[in-house]
PDB file of N, CA and C in Angstrom:
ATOM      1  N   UNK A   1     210.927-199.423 -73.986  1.00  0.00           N
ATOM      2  CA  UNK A   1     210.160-198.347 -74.580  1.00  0.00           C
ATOM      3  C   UNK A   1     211.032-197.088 -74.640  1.00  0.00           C
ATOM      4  N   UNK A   2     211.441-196.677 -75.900  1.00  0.00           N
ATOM      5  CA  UNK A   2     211.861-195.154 -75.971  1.00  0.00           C
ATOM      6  C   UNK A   2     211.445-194.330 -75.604  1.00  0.00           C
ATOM      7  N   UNK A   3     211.934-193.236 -75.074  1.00  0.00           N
ATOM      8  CA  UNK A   3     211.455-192.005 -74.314  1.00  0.00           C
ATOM      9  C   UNK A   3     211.955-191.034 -75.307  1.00  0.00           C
ATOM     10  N   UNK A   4     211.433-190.211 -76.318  1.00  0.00           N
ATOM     11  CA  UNK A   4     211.704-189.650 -77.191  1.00  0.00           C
ATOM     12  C   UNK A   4     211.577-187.807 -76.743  1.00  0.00           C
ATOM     13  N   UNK A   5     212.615-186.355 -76.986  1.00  0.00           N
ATOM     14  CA  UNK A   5     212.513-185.625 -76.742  1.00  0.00           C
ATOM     15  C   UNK A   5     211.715-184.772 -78.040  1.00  0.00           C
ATOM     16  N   UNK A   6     210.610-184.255 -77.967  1.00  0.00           N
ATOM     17  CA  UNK A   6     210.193-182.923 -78.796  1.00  0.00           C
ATOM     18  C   UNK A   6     210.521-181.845 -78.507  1.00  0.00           C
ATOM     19  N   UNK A   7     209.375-181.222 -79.107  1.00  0.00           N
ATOM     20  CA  UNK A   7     209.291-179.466 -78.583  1.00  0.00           C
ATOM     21  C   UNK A   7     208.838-179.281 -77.628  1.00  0.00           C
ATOM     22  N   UNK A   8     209.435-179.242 -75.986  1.00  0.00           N
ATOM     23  CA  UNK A   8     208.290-179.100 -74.860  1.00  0.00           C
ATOM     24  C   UNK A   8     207.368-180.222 -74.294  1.00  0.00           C
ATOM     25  N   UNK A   9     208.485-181.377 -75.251  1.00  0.00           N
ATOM     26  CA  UNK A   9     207.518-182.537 -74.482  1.00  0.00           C
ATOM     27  C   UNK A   9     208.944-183.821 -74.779  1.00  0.00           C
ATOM     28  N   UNK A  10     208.429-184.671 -73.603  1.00  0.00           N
ATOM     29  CA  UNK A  10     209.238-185.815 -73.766  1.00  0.00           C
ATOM     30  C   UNK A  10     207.413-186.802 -74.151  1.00  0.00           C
ATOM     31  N   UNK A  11     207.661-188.130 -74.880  1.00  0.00           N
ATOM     32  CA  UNK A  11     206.782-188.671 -75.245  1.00  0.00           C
ATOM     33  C   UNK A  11     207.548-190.105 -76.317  1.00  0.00           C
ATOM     34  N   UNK A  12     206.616-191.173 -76.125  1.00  0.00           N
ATOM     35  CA  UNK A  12     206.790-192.223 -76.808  1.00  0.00           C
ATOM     36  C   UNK A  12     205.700-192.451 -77.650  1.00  0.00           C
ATOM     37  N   UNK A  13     206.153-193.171 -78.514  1.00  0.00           N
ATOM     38  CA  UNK A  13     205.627-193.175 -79.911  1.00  0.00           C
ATOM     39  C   UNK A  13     205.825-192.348 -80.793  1.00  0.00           C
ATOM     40  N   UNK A  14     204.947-191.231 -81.779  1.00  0.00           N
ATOM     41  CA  UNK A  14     205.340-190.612 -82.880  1.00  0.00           C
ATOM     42  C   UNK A  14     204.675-189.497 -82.215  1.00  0.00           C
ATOM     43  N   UNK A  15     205.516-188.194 -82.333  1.00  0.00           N
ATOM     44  CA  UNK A  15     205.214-186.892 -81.874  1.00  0.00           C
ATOM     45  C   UNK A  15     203.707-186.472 -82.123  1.00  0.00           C
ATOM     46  N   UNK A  16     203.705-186.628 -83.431  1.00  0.00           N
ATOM     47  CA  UNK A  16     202.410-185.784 -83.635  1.00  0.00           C
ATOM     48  C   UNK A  16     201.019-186.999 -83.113  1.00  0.00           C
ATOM     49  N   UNK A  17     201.102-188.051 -82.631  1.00  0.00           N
ATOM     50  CA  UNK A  17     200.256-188.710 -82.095  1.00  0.00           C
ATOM     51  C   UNK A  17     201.219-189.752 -80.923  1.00  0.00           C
ATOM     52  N   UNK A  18     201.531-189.018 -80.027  1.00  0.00           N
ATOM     53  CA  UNK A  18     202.329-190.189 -79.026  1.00  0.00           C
ATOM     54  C   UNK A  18     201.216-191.228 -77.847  1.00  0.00           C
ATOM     55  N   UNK A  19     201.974-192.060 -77.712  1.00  0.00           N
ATOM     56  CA  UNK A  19     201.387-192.974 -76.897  1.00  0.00           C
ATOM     57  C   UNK A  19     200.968-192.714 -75.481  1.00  0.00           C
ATOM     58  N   UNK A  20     202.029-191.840 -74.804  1.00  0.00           N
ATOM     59  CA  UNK A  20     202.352-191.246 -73.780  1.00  0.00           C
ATOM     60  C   UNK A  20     203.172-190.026 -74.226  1.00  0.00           C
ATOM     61  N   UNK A  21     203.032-189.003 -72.967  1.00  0.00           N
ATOM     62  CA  UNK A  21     203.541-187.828 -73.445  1.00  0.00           C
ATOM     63  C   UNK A  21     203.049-187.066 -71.825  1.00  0.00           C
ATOM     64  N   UNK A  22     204.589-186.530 -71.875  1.00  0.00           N
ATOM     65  CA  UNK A  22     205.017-185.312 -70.600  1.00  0.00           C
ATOM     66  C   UNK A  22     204.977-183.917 -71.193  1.00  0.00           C
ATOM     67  N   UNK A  23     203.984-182.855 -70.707  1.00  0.00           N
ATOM     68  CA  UNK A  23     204.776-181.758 -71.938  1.00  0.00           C
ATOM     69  C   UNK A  23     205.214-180.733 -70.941  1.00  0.00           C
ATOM     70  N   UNK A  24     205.737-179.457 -70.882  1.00  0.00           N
ATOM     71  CA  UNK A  24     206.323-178.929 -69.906  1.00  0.00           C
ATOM     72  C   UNK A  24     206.548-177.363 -71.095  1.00  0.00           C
ATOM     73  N   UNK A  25     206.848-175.808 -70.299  1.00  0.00           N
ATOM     74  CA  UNK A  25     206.619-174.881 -70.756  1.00  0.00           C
ATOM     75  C   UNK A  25     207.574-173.756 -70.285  1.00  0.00           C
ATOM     76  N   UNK A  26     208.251-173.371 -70.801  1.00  0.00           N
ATOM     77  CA  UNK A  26     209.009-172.242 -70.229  1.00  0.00           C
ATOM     78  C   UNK A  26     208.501-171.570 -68.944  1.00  0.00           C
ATOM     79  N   UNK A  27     209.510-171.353 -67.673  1.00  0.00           N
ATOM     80  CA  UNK A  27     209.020-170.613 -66.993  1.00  0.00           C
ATOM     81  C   UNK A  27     209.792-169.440 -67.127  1.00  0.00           C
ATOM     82  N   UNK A  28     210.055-168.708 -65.246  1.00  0.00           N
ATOM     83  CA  UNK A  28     210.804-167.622 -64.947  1.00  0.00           C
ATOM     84  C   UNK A  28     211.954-168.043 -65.209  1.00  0.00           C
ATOM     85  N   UNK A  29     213.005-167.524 -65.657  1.00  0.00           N
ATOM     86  CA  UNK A  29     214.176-168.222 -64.955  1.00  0.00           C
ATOM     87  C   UNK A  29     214.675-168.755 -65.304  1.00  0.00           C
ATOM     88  N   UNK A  30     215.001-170.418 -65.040  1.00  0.00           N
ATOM     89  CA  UNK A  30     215.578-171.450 -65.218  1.00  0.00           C
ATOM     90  C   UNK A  30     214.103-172.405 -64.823  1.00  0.00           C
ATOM     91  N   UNK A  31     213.337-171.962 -64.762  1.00  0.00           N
ATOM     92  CA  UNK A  31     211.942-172.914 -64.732  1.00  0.00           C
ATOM     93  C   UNK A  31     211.290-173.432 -65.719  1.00  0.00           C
ATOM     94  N   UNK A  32     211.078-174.845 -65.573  1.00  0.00           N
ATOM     95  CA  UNK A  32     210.021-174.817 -66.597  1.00  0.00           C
ATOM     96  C   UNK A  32     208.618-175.349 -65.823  1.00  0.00           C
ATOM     97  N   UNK A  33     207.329-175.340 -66.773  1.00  0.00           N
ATOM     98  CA  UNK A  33     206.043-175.430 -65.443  1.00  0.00           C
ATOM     99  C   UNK A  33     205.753-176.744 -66.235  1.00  0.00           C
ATOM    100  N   UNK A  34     205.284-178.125 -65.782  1.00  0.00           N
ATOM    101  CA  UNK A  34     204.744-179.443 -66.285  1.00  0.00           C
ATOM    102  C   UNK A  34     203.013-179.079 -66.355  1.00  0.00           C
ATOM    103  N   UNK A  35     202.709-179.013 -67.187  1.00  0.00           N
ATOM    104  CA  UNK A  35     201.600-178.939 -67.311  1.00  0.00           C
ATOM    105  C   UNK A  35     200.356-179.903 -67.885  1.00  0.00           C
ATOM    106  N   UNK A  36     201.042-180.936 -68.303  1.00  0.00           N
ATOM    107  CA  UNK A  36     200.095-182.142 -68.571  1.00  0.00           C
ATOM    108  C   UNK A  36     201.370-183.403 -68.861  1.00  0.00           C
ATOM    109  N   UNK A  37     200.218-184.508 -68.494  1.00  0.00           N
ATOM    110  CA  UNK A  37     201.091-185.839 -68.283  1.00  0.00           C
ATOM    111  C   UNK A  37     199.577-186.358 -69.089  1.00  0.00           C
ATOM    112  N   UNK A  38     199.869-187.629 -69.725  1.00  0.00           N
ATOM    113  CA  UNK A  38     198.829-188.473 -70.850  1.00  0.00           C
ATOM    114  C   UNK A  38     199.331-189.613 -71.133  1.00  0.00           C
ATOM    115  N   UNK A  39     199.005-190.544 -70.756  1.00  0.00           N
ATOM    116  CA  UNK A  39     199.239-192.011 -70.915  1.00  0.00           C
ATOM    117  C   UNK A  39     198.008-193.008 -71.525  1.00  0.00           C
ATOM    118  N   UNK A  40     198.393-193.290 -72.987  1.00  0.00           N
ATOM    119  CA  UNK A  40     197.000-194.412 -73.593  1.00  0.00           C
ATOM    120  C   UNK A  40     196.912-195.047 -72.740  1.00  0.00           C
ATOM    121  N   UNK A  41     195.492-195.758 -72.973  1.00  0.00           N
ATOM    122  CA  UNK A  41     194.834-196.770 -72.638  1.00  0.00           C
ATOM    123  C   UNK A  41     195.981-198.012 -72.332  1.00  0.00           C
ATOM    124  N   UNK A  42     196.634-198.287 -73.236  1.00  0.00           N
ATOM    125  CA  UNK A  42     197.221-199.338 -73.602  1.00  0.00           C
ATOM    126  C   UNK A  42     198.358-199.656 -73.205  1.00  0.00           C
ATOM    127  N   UNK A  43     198.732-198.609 -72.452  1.00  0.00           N
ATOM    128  CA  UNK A  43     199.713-198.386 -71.944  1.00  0.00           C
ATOM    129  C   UNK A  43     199.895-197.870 -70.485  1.00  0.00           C
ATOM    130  N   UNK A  44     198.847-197.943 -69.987  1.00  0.00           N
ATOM    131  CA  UNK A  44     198.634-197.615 -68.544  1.00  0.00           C
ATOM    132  C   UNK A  44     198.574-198.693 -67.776  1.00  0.00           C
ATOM    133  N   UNK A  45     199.243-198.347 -66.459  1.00  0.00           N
ATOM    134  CA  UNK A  45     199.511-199.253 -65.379  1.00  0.00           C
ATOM    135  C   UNK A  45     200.809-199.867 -65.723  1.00  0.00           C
ATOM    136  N   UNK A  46     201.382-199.748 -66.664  1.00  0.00           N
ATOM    137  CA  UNK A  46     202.744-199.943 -66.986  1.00  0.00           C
ATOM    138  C   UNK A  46     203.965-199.293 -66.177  1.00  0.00           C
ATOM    139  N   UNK A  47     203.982-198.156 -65.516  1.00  0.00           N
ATOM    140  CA  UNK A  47     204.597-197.074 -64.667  1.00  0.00           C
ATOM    141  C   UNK A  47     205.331-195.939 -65.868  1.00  0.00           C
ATOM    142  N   UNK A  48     204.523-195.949 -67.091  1.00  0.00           N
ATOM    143  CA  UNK A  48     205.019-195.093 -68.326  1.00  0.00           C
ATOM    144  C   UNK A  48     205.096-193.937 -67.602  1.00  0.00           C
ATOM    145  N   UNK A  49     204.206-193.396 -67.125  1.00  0.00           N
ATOM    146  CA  UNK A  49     203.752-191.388 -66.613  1.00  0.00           C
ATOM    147  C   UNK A  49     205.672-191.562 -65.656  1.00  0.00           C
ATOM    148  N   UNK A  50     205.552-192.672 -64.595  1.00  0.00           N
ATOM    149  CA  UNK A  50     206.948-192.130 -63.900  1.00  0.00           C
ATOM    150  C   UNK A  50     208.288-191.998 -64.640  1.00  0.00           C
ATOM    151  N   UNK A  51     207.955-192.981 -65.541  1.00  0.00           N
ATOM    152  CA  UNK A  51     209.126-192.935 -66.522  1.00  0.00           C
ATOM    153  C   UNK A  51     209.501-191.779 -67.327  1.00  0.00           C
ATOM    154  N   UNK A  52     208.069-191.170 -67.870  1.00  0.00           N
ATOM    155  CA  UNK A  52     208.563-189.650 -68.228  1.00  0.00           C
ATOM    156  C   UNK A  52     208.526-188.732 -67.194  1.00  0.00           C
ATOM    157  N   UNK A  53     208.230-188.832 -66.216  1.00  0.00           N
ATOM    158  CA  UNK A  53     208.426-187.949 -65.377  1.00  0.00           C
ATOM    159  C   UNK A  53     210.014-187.747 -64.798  1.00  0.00           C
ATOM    160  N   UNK A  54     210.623-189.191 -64.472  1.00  0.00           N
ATOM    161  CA  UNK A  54     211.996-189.532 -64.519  1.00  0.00           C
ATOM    162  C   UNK A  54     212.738-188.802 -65.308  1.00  0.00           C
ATOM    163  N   UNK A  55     212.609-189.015 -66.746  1.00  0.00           N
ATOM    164  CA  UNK A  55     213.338-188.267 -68.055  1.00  0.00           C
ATOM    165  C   UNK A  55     213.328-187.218 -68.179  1.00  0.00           C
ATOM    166  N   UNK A  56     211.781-186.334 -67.292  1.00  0.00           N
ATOM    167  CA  UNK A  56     212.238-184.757 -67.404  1.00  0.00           C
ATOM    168  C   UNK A  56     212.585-184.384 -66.683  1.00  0.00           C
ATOM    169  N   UNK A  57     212.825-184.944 -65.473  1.00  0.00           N
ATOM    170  CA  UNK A  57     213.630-184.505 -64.205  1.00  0.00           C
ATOM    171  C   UNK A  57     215.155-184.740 -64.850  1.00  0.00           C
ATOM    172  N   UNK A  58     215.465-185.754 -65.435  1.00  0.00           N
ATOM    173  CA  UNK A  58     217.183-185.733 -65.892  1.00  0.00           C
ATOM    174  C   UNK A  58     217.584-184.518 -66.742  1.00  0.00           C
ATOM    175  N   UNK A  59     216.527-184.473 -67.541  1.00  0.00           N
ATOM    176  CA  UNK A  59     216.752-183.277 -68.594  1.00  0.00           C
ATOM    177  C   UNK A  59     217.174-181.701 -67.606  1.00  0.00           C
ATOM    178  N   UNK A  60     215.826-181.666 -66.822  1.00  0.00           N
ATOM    179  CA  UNK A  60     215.587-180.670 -65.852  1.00  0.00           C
ATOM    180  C   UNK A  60     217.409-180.314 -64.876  1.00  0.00           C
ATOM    181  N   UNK A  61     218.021-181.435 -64.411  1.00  0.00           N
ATOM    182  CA  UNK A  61     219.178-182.076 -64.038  1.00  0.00           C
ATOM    183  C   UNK A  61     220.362-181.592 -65.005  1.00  0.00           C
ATOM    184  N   UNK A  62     220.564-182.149 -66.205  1.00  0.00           N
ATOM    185  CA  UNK A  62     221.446-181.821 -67.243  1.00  0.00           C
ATOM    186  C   UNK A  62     221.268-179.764 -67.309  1.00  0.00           C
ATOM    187  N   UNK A  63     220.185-179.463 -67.621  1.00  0.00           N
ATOM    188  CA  UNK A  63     219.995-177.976 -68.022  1.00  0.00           C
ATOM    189  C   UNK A  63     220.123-176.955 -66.613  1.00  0.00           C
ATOM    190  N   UNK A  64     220.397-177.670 -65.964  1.00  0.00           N
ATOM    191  CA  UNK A  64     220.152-176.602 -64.282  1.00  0.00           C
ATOM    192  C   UNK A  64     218.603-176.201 -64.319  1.00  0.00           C
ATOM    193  N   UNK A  65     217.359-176.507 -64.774  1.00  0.00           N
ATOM    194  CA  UNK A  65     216.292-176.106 -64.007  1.00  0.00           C
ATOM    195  C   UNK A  65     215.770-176.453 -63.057  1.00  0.00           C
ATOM    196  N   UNK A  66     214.952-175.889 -62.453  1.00  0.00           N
ATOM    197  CA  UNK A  66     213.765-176.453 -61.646  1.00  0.00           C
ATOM    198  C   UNK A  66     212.241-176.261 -61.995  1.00  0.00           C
ATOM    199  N   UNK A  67     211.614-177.612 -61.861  1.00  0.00           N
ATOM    200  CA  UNK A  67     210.655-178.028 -61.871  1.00  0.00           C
ATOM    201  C   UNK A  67     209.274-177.283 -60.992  1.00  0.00           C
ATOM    202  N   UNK A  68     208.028-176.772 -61.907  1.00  0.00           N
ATOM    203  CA  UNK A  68     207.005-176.431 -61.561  1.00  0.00           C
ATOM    204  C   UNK A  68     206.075-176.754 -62.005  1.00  0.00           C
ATOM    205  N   UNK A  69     205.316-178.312 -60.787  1.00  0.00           N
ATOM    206  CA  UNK A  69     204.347-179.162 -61.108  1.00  0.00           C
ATOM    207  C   UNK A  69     203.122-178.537 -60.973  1.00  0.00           C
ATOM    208  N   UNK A  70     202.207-178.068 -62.359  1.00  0.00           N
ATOM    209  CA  UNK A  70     200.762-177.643 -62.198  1.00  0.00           C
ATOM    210  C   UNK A  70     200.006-179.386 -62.784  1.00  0.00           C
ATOM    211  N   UNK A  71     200.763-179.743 -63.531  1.00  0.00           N
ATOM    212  CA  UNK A  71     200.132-181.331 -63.240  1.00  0.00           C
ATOM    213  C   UNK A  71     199.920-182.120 -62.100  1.00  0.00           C
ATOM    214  N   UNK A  72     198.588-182.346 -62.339  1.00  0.00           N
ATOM    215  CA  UNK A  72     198.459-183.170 -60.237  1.00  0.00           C
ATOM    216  C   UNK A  72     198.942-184.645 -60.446  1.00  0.00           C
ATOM    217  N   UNK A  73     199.606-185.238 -61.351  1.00  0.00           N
ATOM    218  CA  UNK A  73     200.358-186.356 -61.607  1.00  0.00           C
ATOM    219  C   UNK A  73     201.865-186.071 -61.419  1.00  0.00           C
ATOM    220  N   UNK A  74     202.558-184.987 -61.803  1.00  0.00           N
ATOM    221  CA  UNK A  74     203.757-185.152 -61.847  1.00  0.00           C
ATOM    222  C   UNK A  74     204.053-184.358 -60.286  1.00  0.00           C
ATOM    223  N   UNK A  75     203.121-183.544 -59.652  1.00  0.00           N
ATOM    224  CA  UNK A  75     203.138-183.033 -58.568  1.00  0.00           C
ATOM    225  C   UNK A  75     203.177-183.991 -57.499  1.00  0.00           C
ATOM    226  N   UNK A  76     202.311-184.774 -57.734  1.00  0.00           N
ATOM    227  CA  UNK A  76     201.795-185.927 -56.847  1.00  0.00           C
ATOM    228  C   UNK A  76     203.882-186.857 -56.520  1.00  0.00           C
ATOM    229  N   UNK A  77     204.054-187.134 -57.808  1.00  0.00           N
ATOM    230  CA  UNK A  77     205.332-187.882 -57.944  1.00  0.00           C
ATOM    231  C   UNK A  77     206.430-187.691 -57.850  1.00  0.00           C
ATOM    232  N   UNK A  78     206.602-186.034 -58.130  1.00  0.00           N
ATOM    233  CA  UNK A  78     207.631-184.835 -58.038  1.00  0.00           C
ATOM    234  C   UNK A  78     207.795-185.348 -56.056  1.00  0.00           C
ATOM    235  N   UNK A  79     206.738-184.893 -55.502  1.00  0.00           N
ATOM    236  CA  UNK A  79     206.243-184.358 -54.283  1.00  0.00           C
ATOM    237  C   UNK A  79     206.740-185.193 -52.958  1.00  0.00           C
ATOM    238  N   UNK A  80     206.782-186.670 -54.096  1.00  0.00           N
ATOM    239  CA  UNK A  80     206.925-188.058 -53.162  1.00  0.00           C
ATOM    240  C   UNK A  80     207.456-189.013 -53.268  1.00  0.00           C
ATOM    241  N   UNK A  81     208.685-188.450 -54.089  1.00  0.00           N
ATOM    242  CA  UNK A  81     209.800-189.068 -54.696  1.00  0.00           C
ATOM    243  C   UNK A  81     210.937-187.972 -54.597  1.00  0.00           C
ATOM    244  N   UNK A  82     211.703-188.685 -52.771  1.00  0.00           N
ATOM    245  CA  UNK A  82     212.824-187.596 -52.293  1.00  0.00           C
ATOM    246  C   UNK A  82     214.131-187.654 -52.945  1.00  0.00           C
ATOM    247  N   UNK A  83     214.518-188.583 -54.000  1.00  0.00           N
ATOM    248  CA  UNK A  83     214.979-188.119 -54.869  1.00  0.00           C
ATOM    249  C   UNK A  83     214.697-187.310 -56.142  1.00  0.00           C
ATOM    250  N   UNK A  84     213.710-186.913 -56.490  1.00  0.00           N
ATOM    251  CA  UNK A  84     213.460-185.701 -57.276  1.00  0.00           C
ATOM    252  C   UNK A  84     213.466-184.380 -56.005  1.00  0.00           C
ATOM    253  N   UNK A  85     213.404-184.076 -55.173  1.00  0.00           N
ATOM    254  CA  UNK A  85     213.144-182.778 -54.515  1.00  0.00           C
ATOM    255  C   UNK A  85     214.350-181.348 -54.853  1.00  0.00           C
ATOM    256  N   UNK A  86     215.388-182.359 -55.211  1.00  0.00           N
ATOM    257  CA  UNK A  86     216.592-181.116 -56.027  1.00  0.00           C
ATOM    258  C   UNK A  86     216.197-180.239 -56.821  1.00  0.00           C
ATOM    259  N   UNK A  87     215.206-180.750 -57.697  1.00  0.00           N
ATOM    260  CA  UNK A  87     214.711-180.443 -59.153  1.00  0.00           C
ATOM    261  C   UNK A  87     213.558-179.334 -58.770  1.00  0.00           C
ATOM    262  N   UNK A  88     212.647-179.691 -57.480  1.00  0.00           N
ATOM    263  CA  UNK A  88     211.053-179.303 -57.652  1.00  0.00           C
ATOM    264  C   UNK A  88     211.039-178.118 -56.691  1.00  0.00           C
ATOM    265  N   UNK A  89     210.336-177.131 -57.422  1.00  0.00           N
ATOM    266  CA  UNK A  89     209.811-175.976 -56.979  1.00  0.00           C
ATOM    267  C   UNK A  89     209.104-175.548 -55.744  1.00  0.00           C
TER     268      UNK A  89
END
């Protein structure tokens, strides 16, 4: 499954209707804040949400930011996954 980059969102399938989709928002700084995670029906229980969560932590990684989870999904995963803790706020 492709992990495709938009505007403020990583997401699979076609932007303007994706299957799954991470979106994330300028913060202070070098921050950006995650603010919603969305995974179809059809596609859940697959481990899609970690997978984009994965991809924006690399991005996050590549750009020097850090991560500010107001999503209680990517917080939850950010939170408890001690290899992301470099990244998270």
């Amino acid at each position: 499954m492709e992990i495709k980059q938009g505007n403020h969102t990583f997401f699979i399938g076609e932007e303007d209707n994706p299957l799954a989709e991470i979106s994330f928002i300028p913060g202070e700084g070098n921050e950006i804040i995650v603010d919603h995670t969305v995974v179809s029906e059809e596609l859940q229980g697959q481990g899609v949400a970690g997978q984009l969560v994965e991809r924006l932590v690399q991005y996050a990684r590549e750009e020097g930011l850090k991560i500010k989870p107001l999503c209680s999904y990517a917080q939850k995963k950010l939170e408890n996954t001690p290899e992301y803790q470099d990244v998270l706020i």
